[in-house]
PDB file of N, CA and C in Angstrom:
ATOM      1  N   UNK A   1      39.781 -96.905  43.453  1.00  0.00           N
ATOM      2  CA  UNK A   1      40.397 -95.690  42.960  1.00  0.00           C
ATOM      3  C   UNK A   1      40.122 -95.589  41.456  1.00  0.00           C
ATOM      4  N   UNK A   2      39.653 -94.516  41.174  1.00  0.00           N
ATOM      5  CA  UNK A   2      38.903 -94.190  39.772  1.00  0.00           C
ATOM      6  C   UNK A   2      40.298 -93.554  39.134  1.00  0.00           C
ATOM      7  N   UNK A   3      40.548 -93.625  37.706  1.00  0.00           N
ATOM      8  CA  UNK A   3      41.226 -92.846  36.728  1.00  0.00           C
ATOM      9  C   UNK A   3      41.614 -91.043  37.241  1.00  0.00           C
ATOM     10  N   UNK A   4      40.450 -90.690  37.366  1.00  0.00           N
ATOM     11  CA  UNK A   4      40.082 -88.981  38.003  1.00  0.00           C
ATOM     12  C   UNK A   4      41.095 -89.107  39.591  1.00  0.00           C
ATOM     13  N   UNK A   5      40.605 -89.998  40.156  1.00  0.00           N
ATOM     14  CA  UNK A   5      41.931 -89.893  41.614  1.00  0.00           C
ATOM     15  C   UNK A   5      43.339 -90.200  41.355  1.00  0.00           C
ATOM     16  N   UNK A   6      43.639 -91.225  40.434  1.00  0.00           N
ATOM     17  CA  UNK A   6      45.141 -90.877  40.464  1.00  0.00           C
ATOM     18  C   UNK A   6      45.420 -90.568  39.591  1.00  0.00           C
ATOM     19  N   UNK A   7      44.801 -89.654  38.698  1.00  0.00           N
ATOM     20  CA  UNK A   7      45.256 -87.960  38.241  1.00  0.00           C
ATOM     21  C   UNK A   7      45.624 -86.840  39.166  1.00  0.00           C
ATOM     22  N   UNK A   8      44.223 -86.988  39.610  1.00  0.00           N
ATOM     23  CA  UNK A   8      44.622 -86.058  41.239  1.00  0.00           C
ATOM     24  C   UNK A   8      46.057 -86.321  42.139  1.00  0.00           C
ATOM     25  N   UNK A   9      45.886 -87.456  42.197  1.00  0.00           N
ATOM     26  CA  UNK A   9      47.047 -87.741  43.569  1.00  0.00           C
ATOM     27  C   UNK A   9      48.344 -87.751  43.067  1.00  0.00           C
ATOM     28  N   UNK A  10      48.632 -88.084  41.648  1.00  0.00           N
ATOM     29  CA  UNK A  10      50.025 -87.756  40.604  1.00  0.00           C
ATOM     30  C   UNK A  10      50.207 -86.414  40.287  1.00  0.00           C
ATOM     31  N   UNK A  11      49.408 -84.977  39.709  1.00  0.00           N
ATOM     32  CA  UNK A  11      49.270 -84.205  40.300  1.00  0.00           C
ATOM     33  C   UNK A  11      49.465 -83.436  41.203  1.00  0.00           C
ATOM     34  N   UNK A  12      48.956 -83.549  42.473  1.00  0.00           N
ATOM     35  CA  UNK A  12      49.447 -83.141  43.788  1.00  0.00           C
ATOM     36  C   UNK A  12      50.486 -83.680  44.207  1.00  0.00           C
ATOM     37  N   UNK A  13      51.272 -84.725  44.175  1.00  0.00           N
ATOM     38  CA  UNK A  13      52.671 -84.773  44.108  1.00  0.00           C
ATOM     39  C   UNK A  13      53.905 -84.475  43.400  1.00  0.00           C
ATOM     40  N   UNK A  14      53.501 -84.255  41.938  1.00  0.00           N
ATOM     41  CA  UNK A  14      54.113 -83.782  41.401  1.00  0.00           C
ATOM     42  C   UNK A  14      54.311 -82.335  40.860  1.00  0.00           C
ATOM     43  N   UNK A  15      53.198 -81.783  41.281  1.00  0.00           N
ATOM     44  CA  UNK A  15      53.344 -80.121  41.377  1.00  0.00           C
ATOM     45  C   UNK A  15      53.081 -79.872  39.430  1.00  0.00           C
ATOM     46  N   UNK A  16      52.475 -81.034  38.919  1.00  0.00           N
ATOM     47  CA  UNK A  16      52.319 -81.057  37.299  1.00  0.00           C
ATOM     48  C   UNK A  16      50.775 -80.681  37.159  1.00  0.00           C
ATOM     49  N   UNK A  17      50.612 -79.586  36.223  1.00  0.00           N
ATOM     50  CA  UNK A  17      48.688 -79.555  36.162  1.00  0.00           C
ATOM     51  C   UNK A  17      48.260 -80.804  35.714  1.00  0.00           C
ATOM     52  N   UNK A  18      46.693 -81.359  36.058  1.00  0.00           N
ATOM     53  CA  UNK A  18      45.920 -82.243  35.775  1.00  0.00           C
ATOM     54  C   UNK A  18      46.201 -82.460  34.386  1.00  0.00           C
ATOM     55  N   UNK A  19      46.246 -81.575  33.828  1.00  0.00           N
ATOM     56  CA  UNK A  19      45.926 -82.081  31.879  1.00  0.00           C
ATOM     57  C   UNK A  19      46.770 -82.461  31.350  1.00  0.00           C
ATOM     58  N   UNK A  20      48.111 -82.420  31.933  1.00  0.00           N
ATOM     59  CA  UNK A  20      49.140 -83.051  31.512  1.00  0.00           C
ATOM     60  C   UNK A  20      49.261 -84.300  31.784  1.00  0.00           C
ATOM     61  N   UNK A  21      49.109 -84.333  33.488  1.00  0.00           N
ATOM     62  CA  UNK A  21      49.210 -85.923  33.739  1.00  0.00           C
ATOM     63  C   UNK A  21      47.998 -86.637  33.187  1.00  0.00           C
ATOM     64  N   UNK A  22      46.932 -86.447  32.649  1.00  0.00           N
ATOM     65  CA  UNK A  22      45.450 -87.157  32.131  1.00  0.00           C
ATOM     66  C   UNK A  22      46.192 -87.182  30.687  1.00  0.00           C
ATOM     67  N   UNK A  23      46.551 -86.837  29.854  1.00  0.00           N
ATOM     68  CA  UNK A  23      47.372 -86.803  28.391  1.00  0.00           C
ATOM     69  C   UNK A  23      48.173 -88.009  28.791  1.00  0.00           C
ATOM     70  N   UNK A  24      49.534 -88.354  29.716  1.00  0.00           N
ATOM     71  CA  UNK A  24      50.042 -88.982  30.108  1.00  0.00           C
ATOM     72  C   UNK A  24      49.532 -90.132  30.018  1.00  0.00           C
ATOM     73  N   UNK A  25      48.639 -90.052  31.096  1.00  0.00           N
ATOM     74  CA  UNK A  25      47.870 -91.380  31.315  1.00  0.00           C
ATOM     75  C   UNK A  25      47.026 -91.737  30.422  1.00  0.00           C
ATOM     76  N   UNK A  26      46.485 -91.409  29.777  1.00  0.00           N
ATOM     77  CA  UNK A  26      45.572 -91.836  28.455  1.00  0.00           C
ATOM     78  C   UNK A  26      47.148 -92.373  27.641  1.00  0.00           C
ATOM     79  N   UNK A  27      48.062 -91.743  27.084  1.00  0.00           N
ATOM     80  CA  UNK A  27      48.884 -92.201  26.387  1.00  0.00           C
ATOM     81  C   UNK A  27      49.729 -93.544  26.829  1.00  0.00           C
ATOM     82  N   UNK A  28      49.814 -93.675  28.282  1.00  0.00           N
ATOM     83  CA  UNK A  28      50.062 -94.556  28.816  1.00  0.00           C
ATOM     84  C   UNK A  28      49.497 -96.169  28.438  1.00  0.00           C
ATOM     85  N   UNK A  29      48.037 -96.008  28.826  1.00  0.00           N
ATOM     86  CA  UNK A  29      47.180 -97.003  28.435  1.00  0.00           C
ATOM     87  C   UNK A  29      47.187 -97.423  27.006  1.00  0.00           C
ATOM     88  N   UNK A  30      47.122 -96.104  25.804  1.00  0.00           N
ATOM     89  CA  UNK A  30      46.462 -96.413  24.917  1.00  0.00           C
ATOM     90  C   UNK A  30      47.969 -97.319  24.324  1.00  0.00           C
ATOM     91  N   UNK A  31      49.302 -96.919  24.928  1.00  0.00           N
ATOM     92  CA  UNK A  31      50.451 -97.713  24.104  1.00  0.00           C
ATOM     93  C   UNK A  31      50.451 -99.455  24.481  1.00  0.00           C
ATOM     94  N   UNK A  32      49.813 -99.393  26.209  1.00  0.00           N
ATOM     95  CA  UNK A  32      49.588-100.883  26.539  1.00  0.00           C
ATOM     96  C   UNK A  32      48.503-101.679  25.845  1.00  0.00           C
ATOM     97  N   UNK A  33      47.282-101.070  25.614  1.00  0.00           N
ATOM     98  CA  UNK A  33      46.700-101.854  24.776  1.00  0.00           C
ATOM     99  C   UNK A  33      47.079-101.913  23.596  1.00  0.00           C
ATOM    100  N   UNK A  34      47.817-100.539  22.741  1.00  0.00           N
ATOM    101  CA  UNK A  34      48.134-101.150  21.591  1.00  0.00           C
ATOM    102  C   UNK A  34      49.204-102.192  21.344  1.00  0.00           C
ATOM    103  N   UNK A  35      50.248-102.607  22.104  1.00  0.00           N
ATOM    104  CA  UNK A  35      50.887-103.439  22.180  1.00  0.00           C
ATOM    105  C   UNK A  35      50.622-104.791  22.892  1.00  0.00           C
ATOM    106  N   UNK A  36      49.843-104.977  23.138  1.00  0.00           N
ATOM    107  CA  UNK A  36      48.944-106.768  23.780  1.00  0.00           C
ATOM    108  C   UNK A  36      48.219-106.739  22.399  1.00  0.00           C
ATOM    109  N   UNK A  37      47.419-105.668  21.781  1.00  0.00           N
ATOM    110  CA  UNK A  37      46.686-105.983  20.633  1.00  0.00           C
ATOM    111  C   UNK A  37      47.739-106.507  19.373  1.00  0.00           C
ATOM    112  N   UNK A  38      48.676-105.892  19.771  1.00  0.00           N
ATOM    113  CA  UNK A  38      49.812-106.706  18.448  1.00  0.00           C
ATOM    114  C   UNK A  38      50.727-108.134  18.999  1.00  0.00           C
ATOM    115  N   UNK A  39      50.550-108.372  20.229  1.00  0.00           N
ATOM    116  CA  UNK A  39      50.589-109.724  20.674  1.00  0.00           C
ATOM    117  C   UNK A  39      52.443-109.287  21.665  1.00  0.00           C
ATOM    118  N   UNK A  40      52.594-108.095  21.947  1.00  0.00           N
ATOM    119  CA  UNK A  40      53.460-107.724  22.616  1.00  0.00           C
ATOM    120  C   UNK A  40      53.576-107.767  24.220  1.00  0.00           C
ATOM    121  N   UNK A  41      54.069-108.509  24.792  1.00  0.00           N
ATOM    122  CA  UNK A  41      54.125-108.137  26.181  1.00  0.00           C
ATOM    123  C   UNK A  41      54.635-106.747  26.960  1.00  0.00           C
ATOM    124  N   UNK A  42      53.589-106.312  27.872  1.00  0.00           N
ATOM    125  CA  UNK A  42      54.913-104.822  28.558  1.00  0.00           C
ATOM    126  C   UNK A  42      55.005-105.395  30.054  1.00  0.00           C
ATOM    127  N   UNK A  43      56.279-104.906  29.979  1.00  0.00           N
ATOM    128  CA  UNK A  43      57.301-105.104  31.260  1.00  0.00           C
ATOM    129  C   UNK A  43      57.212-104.657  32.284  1.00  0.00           C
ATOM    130  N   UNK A  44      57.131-104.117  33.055  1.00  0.00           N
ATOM    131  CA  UNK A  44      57.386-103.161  34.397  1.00  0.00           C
ATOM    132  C   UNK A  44      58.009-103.312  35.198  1.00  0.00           C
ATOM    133  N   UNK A  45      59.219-103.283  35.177  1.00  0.00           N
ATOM    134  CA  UNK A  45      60.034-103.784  36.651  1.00  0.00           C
ATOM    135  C   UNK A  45      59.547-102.774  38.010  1.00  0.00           C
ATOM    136  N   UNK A  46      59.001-103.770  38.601  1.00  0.00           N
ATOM    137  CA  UNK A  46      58.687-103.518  40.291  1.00  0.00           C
ATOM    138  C   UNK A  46      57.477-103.581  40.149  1.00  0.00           C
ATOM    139  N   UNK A  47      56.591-103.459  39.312  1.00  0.00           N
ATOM    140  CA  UNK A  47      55.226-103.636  39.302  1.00  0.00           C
ATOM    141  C   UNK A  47      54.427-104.311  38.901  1.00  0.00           C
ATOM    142  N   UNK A  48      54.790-104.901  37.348  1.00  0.00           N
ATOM    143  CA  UNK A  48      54.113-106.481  37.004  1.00  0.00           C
ATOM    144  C   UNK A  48      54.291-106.273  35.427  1.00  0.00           C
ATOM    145  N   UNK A  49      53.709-107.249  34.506  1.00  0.00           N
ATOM    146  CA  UNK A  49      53.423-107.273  33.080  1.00  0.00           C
ATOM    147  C   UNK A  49      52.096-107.160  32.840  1.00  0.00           C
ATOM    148  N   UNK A  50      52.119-106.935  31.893  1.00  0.00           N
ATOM    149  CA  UNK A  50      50.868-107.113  31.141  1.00  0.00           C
ATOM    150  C   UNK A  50      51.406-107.814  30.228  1.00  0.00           C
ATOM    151  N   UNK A  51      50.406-108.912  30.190  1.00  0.00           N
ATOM    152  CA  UNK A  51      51.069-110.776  28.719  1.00  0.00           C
ATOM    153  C   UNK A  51      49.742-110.458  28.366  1.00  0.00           C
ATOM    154  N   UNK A  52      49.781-111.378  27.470  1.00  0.00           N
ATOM    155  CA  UNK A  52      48.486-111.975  26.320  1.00  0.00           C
ATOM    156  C   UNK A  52      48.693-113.378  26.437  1.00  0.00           C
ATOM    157  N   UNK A  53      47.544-113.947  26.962  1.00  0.00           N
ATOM    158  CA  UNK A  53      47.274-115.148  27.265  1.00  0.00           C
ATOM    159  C   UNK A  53      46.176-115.742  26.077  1.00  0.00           C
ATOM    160  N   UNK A  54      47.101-117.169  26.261  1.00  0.00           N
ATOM    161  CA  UNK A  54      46.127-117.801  25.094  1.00  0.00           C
ATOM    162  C   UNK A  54      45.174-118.605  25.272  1.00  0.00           C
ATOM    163  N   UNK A  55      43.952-118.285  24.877  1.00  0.00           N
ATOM    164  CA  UNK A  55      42.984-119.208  25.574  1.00  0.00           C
ATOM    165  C   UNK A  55      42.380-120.680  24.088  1.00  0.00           C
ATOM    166  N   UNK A  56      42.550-122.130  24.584  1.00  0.00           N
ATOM    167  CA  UNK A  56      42.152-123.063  23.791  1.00  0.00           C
ATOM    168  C   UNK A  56      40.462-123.149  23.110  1.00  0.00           C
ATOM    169  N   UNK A  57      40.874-124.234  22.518  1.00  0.00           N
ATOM    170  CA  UNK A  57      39.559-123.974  22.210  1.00  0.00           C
ATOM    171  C   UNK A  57      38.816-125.437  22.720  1.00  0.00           C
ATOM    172  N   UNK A  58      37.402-124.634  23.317  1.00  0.00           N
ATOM    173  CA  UNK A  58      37.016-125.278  24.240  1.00  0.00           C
ATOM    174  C   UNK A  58      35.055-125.670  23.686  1.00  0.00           C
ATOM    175  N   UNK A  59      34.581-126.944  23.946  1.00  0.00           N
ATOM    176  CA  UNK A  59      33.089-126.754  24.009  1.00  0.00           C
ATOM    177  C   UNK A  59      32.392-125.901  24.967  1.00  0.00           C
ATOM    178  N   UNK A  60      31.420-125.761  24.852  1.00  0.00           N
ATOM    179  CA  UNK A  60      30.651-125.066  25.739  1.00  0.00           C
ATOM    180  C   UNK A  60      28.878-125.172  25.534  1.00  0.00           C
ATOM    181  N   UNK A  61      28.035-125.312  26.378  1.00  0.00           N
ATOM    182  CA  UNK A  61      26.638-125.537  26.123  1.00  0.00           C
ATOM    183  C   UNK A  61      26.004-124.071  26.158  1.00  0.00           C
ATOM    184  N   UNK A  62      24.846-123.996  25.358  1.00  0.00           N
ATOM    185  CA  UNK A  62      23.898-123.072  25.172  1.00  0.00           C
ATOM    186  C   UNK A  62      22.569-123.418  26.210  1.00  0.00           C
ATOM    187  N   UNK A  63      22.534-123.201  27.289  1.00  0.00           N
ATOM    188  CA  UNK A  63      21.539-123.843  27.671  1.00  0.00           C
ATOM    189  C   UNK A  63      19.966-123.442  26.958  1.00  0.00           C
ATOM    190  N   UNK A  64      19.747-121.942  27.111  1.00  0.00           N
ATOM    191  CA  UNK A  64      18.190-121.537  26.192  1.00  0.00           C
ATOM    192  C   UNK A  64      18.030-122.615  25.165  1.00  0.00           C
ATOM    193  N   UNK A  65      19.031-122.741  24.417  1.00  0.00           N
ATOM    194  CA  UNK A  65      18.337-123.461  23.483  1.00  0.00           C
ATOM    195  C   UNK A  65      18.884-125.191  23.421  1.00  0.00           C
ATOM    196  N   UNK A  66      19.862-125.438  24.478  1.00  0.00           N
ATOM    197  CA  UNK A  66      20.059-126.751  24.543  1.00  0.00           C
ATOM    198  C   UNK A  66      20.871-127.709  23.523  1.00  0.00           C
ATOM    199  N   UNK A  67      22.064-126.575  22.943  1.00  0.00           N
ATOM    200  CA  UNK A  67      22.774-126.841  22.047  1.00  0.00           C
ATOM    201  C   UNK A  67      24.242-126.993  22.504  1.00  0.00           C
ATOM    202  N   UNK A  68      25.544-127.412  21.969  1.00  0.00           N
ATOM    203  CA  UNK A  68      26.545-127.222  22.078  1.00  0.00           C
ATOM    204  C   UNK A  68      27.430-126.211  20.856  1.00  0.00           C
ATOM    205  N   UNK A  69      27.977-125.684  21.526  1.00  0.00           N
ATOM    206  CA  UNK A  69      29.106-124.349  20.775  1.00  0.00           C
ATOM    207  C   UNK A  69      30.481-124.644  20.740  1.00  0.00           C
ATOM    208  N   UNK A  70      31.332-124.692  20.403  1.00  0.00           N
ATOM    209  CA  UNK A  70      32.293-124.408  19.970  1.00  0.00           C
ATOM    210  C   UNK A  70      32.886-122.977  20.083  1.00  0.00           C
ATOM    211  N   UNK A  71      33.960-122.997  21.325  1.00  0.00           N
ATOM    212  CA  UNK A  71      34.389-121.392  21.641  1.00  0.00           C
ATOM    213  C   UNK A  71      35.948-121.747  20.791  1.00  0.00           C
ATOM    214  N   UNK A  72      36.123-120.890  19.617  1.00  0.00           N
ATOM    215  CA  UNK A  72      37.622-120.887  19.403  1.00  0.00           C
ATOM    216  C   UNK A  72      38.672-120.656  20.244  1.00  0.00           C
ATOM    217  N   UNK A  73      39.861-120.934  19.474  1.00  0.00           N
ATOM    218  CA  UNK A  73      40.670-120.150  20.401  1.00  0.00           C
ATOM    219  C   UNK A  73      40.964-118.808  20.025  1.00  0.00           C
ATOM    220  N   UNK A  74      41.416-118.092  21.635  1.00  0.00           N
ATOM    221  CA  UNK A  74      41.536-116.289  21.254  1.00  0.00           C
ATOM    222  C   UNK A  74      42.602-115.979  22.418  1.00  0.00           C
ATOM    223  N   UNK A  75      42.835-114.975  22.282  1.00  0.00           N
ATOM    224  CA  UNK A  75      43.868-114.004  23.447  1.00  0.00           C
ATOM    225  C   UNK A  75      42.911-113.618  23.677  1.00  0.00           C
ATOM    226  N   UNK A  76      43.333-113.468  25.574  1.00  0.00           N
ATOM    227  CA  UNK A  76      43.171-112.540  26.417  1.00  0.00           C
ATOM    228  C   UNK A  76      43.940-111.670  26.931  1.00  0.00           C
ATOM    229  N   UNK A  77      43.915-110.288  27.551  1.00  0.00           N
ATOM    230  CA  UNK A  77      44.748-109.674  28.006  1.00  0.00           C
ATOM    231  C   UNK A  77      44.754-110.383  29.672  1.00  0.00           C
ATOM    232  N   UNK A  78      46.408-110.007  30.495  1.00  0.00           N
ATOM    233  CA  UNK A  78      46.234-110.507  31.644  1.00  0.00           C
ATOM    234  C   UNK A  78      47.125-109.919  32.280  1.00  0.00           C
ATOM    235  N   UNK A  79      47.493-109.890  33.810  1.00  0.00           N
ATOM    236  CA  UNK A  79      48.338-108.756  34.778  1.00  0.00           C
ATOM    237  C   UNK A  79      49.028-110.103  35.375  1.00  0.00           C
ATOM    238  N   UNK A  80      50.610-109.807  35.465  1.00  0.00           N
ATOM    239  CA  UNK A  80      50.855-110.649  36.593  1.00  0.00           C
ATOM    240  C   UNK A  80      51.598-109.285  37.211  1.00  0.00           C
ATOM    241  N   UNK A  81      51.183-109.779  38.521  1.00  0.00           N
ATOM    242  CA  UNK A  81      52.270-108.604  39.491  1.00  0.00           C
ATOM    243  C   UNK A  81      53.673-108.845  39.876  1.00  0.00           C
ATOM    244  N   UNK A  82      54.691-108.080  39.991  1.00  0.00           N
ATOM    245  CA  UNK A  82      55.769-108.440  40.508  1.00  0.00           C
ATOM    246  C   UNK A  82      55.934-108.933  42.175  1.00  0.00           C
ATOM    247  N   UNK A  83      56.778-109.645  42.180  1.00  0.00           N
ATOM    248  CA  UNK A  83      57.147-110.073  43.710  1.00  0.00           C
ATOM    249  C   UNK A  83      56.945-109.105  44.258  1.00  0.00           C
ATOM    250  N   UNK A  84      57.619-107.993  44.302  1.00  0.00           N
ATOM    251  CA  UNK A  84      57.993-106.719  45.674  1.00  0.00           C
ATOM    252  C   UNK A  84      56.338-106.256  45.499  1.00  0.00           C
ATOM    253  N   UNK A  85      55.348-106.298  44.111  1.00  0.00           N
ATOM    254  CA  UNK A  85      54.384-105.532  44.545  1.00  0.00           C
ATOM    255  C   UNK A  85      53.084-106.321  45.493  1.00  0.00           C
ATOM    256  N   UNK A  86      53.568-107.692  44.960  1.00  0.00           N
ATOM    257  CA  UNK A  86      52.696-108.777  45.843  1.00  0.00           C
ATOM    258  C   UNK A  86      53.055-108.761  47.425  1.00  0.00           C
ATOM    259  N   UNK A  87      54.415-108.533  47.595  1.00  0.00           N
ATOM    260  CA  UNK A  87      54.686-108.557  49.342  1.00  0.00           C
ATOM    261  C   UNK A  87      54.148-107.090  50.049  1.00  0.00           C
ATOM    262  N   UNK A  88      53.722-106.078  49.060  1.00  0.00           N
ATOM    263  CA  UNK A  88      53.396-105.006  49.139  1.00  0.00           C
ATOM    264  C   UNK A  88      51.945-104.856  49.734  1.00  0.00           C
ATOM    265  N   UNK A  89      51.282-105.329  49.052  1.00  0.00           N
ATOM    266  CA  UNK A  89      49.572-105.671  48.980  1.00  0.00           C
ATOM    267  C   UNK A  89      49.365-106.788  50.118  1.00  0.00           C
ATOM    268  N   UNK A  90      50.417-107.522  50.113  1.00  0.00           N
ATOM    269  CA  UNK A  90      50.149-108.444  51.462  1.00  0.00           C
ATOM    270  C   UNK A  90      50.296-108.270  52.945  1.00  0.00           C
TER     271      UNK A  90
END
C-alpha cells in the first residue's frame, strides 16, 4: 500500500477531500521524523512507537580494498508494534 492509497481509502471514509488528508499526512510524518531526529520517541497507543535505537560502534571489513573500518556509533530510527496490532497481523 503506497502513500496515494491510504489517502484514498482515509478519504473515502471519511467523506474529507484528498488534499486535506495528503497535508495531514505529510504533517503527520514530517512531526515523526522531526522528533526521532531530536532523539524523541512517539507513542501510539494501539499501534506501536517509533524509538531511536542506538547502534555501537562496531569494526567492519572493506573487502575491494582489503582494509578494516571503523563504523561509529549512530541512531537509527525503529517501529515496535503494539500487542493488539501484532495479534492483528497474526
Amino acid at each position: 500500500m503506497t502513500k496515494a492509497d491510504i489517502v484514498s481509502e482515509i478519504s473515502k471514509s471519511t467523506g474529507i477531500d484528498k488534499s486535506t488528508v495528503l497535508a495531514t499526512v505529510e504533517s503527520f510524518m514530517e512531526l515523526v521524523k522531526d522528533s526521532l531526529g531530536q532523539g524523541e520517541n512517539v507513542y501510539l497507543r494501539g499501534f506501536g512507537s517509533f524509538v531511536v535505537k542506538k547502534r555501537a560502534q562496531k569494526t567492519a571489513r572493506n573487502i575491494s580494498k582489503n582494509t578494516t573500518i571503523i563504523i561509529p556509533e549512530h541512531n537509527i530510527p525503529a517501529f515496535k508494534p503494539a500487542k493488539t496490532f501484532l495479534n492483528e497481523v497474526k
